[in-house]
C-alpha atoms as a PDB file:
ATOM      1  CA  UNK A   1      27.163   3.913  -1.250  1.00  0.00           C
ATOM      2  CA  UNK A   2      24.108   2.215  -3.034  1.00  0.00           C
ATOM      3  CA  UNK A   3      20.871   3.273  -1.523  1.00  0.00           C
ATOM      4  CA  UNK A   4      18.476   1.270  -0.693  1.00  0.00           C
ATOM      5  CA  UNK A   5      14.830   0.766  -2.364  1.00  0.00           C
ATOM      6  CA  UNK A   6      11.980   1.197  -0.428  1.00  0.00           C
ATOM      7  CA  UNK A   7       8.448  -0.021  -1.506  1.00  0.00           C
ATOM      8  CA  UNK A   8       5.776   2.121  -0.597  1.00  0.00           C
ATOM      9  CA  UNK A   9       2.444   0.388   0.322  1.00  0.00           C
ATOM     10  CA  UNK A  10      -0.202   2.931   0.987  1.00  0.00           C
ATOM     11  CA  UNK A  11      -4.303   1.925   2.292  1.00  0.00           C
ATOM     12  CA  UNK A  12      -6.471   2.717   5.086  1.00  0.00           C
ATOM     13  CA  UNK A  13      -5.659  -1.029   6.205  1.00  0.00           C
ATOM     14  CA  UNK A  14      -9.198  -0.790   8.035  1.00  0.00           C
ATOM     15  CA  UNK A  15      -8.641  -3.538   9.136  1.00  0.00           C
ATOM     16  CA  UNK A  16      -5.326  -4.689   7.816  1.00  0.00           C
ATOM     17  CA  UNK A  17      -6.250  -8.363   6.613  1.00  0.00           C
ATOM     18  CA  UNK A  18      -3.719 -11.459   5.474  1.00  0.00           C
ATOM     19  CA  UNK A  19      -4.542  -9.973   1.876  1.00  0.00           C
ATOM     20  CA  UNK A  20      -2.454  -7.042   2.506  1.00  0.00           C
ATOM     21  CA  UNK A  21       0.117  -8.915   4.312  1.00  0.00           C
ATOM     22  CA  UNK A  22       0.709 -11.124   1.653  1.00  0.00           C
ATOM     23  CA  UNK A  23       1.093  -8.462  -0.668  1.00  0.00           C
ATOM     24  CA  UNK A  24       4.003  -7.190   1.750  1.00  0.00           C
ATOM     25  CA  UNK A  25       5.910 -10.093   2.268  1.00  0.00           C
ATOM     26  CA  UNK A  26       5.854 -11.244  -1.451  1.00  0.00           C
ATOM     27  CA  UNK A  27       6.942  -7.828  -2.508  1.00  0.00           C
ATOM     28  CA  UNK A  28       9.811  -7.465   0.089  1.00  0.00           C
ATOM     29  CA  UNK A  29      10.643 -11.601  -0.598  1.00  0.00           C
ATOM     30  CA  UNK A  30      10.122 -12.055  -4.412  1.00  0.00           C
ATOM     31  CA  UNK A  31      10.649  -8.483  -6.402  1.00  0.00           C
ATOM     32  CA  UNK A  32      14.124  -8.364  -7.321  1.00  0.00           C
ATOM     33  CA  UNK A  33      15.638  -4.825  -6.031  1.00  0.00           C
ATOM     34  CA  UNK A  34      13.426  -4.290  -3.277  1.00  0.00           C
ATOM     35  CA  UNK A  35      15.170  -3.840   0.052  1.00  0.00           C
ATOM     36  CA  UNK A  36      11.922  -3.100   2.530  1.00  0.00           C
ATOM     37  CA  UNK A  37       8.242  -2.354   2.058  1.00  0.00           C
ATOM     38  CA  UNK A  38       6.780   0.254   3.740  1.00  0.00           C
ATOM     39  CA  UNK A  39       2.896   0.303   4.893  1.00  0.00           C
ATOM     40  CA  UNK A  40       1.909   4.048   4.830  1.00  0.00           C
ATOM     41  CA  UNK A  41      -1.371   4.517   6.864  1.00  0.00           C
ATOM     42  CA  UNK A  42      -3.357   6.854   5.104  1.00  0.00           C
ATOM     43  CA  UNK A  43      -5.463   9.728   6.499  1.00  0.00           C
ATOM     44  CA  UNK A  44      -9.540   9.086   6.302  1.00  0.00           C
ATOM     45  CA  UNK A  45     -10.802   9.771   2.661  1.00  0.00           C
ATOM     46  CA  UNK A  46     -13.325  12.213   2.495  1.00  0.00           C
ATOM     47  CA  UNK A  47     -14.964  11.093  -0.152  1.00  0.00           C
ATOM     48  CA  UNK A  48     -16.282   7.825   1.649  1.00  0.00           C
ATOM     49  CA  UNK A  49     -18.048   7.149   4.810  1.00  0.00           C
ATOM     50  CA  UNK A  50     -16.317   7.534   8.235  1.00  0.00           C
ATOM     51  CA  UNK A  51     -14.037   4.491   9.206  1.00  0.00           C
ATOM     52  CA  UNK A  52     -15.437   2.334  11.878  1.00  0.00           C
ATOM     53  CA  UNK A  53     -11.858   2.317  13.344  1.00  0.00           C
ATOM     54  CA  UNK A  54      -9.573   5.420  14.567  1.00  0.00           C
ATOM     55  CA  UNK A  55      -6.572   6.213  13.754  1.00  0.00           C
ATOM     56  CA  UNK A  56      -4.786   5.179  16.332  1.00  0.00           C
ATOM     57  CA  UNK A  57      -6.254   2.077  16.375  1.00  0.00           C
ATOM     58  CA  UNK A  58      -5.841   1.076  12.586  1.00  0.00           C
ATOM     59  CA  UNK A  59      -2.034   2.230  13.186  1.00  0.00           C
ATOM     60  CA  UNK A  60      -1.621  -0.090  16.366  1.00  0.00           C
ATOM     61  CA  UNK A  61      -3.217  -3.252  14.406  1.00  0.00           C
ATOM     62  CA  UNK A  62      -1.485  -2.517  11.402  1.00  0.00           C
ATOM     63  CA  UNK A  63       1.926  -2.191  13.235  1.00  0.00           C
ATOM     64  CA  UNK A  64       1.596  -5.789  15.150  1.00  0.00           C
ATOM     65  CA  UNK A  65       0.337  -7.028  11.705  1.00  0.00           C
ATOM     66  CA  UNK A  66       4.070  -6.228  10.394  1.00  0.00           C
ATOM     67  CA  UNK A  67       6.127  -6.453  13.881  1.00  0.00           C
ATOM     68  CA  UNK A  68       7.390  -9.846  12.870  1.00  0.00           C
ATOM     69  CA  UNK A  69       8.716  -9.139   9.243  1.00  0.00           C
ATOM     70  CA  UNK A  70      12.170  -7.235   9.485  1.00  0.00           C
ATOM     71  CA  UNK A  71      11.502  -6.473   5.849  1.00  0.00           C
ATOM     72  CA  UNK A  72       8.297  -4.765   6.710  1.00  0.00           C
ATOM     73  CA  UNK A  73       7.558  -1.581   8.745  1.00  0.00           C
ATOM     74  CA  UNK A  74       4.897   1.039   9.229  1.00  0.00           C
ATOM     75  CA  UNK A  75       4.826   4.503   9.190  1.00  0.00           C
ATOM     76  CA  UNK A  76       2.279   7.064  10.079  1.00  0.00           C
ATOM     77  CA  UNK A  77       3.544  10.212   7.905  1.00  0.00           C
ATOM     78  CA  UNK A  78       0.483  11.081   5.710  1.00  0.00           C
ATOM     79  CA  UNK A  79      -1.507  11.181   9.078  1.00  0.00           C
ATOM     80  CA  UNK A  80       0.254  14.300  10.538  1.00  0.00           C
ATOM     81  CA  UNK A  81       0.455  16.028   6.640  1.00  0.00           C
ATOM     82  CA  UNK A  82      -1.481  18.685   5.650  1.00  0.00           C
ATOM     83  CA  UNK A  83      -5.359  17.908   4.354  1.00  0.00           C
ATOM     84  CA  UNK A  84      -6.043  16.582   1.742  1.00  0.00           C
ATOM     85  CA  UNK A  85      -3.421  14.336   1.405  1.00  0.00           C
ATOM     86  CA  UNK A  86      -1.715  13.937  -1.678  1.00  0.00           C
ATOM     87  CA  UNK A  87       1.137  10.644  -2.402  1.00  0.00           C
ATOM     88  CA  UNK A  88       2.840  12.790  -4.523  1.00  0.00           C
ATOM     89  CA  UNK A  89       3.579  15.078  -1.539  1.00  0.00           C
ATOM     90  CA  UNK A  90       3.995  11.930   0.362  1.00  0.00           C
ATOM     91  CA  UNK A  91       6.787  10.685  -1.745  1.00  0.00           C
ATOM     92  CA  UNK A  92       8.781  13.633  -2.232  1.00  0.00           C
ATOM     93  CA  UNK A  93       8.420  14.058   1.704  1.00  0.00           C
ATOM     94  CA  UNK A  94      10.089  10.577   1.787  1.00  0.00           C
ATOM     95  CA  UNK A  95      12.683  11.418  -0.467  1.00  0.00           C
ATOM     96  CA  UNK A  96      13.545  14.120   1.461  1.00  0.00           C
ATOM     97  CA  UNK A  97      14.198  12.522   5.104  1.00  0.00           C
ATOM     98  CA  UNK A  98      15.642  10.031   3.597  1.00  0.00           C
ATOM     99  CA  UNK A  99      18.280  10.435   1.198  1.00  0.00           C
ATOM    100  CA  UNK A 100      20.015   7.497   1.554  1.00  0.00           C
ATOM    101  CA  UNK A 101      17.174   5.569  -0.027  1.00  0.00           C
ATOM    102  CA  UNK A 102      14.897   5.221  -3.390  1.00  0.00           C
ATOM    103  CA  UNK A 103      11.187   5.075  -3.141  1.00  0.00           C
ATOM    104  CA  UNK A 104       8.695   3.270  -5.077  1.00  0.00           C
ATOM    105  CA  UNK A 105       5.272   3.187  -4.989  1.00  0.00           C
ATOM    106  CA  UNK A 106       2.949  -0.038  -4.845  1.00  0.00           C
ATOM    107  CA  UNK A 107      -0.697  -0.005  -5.847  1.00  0.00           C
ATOM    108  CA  UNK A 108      -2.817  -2.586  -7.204  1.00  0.00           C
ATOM    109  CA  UNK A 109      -4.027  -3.073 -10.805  1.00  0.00           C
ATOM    110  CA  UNK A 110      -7.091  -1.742  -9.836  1.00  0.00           C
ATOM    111  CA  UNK A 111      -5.617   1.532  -9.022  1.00  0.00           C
ATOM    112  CA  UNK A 112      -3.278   1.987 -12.080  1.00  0.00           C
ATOM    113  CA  UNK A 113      -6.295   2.861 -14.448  1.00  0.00           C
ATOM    114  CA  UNK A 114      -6.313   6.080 -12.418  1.00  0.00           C
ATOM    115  CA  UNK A 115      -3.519   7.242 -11.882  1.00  0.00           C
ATOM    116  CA  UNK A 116      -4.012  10.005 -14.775  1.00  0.00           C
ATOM    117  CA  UNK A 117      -6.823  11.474 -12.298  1.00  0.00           C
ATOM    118  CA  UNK A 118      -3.982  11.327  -9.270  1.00  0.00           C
ATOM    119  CA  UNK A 119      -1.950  14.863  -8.385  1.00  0.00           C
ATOM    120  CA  UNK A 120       1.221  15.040 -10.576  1.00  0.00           C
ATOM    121  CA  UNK A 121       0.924  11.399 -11.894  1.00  0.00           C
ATOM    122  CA  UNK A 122       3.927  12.127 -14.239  1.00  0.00           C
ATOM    123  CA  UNK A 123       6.483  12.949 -11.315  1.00  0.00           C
ATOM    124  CA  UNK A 124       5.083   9.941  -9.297  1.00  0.00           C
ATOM    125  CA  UNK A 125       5.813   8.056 -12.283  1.00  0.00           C
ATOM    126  CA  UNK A 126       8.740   9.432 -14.023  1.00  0.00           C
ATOM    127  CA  UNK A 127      10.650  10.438 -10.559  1.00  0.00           C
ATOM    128  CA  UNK A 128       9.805   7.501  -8.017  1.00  0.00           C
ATOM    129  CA  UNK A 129       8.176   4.414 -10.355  1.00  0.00           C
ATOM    130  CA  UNK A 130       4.957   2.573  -9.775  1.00  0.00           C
ATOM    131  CA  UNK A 131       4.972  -1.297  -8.853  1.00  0.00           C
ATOM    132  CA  UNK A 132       1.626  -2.716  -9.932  1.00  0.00           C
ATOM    133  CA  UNK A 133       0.418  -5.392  -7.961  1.00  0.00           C
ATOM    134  CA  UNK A 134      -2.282  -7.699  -9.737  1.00  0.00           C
ATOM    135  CA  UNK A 135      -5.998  -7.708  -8.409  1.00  0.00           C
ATOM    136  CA  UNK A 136      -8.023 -10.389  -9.035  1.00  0.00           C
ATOM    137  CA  UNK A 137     -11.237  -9.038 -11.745  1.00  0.00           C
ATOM    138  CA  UNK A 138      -8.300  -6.121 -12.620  1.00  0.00           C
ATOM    139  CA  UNK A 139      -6.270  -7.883 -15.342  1.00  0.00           C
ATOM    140  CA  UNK A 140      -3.538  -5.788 -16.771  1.00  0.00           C
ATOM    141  CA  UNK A 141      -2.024  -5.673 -20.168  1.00  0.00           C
ATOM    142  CA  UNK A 142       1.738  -4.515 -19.282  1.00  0.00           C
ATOM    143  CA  UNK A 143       2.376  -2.997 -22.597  1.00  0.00           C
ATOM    144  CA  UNK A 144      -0.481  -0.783 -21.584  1.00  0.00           C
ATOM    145  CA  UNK A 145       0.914   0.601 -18.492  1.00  0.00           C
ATOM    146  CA  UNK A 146       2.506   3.804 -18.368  1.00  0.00           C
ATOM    147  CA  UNK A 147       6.148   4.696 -18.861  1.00  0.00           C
ATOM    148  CA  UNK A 148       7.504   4.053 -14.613  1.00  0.00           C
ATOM    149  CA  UNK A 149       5.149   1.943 -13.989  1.00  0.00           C
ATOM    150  CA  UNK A 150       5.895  -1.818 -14.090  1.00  0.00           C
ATOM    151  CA  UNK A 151       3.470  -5.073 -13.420  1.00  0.00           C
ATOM    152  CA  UNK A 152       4.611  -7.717 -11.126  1.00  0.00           C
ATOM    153  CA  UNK A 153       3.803 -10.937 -13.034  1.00  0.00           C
ATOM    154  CA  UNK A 154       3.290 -14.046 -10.956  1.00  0.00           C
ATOM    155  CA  UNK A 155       2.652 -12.724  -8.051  1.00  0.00           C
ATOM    156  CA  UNK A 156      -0.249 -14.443  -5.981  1.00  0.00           C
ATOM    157  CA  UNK A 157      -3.003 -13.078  -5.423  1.00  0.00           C
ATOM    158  CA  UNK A 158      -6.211 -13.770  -3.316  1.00  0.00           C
ATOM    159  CA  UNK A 159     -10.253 -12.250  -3.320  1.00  0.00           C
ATOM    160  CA  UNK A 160     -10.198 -10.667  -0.035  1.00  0.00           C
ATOM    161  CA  UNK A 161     -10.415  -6.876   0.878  1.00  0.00           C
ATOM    162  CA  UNK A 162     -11.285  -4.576   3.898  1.00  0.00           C
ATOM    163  CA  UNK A 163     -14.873  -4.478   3.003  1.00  0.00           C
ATOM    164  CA  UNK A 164     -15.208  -7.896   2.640  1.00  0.00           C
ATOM    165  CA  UNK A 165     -14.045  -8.029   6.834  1.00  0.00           C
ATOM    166  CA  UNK A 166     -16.343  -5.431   7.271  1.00  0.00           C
ATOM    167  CA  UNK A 167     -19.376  -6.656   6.223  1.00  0.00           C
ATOM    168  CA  UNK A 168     -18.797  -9.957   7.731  1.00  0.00           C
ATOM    169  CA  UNK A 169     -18.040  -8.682  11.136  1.00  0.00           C
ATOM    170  CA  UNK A 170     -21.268  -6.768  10.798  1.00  0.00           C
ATOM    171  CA  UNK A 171     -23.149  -9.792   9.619  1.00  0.00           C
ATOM    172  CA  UNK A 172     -21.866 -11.596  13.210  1.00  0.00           C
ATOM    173  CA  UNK A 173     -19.397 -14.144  11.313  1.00  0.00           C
ATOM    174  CA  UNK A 174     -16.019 -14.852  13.069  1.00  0.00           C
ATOM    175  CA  UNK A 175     -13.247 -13.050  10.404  1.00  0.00           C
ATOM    176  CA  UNK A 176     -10.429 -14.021  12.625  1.00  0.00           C
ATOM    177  CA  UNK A 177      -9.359 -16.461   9.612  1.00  0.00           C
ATOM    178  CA  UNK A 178      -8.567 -13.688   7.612  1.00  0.00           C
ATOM    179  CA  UNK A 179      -6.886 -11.321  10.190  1.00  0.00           C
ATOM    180  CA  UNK A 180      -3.349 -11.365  10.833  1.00  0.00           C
ATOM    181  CA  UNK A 181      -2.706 -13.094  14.792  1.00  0.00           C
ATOM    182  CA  UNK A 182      -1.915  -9.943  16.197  1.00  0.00           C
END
């Protein structure tokens, strides 16, 4: 039986914006070998400021967001794990209720320059494999990248983040162009 490989897509999604969805569907569409992408919801960072959003509700916008992609789903695992959450615990969690299927994890370029500073970067790399995702202003050289991970070239790519919503909901401007209709 060939198991199936399941992209892991981790953020705070707060909010969830058509940046992230984009990211989703071309992964799931366009990366040979993938079967599904899953959006983990991550627990609040304690290193940075409170989110303006609960938990609940980030999970409930960022579960419409995907509702209409079979490819796509969401889960809300790291949320009930132990503090502070770590992906490497997140991943071999995965593994485990799920042997039937391979994970892989997803960040963006801007991310990969860390991962050395990450809990157990070597398993995450050497056991599950990282799938880079390009960031505009984060240009990656992929003989640079670290043996498991792997950059995915051509993929498109747009200036748009969570902040960015943010601030211009806070500023009064109507975001709902950059939202998912959910």
């Amino acid at each position: 039986m060939e198991r199936r490989t399941v992209v892991v897509y981790g953020g705070s999604f707060c909010p969830v914006h058509i940046g992230h969805i984009m990211v989703g569907g071309y992964v799931g569409q366009f990366v040979e070998g993938v079967d599904h992408v899953m959006y983990m919801l991550s627990a609040r960072n304690p290193l940075k400021p409170p989110y303006p959003m609960t938990d609940s509700e980030r999970l409930a916008l960022l579960s419409r967001a995907v509702a209409p992609y079979p490819f796509m789903s969401v889960s809300s695992l790291e949320l009930s794990m132990p503090r502070p959450s770590y992906t490497i615990d997140t991943l071999r969690r995965l593994a485990a209720d799920h042997p039937d299927s391979s994970f892989r994890l997803l960040v963006g370029s801007d991310n990969i320059l860390d991962i050395h500073r990450w809990r157990e970067p070597d398993e995450i790399l050497s056991r599950f494999g990282v799938m880079v995702y390009p960031r505009p202003g984060f240009a990656i050289d992929p003989a640079a990248l670290p043996q498991g991970a792997t950059l995915i070239e051509g993929a498109p790519t747009m200036q748009i983040s969570s902040t960015f919503i943010r601030e211009g909901m806070a500023a009064g401007r109507d975001m709902r162009p950059f939202l998912p209709h959910v």
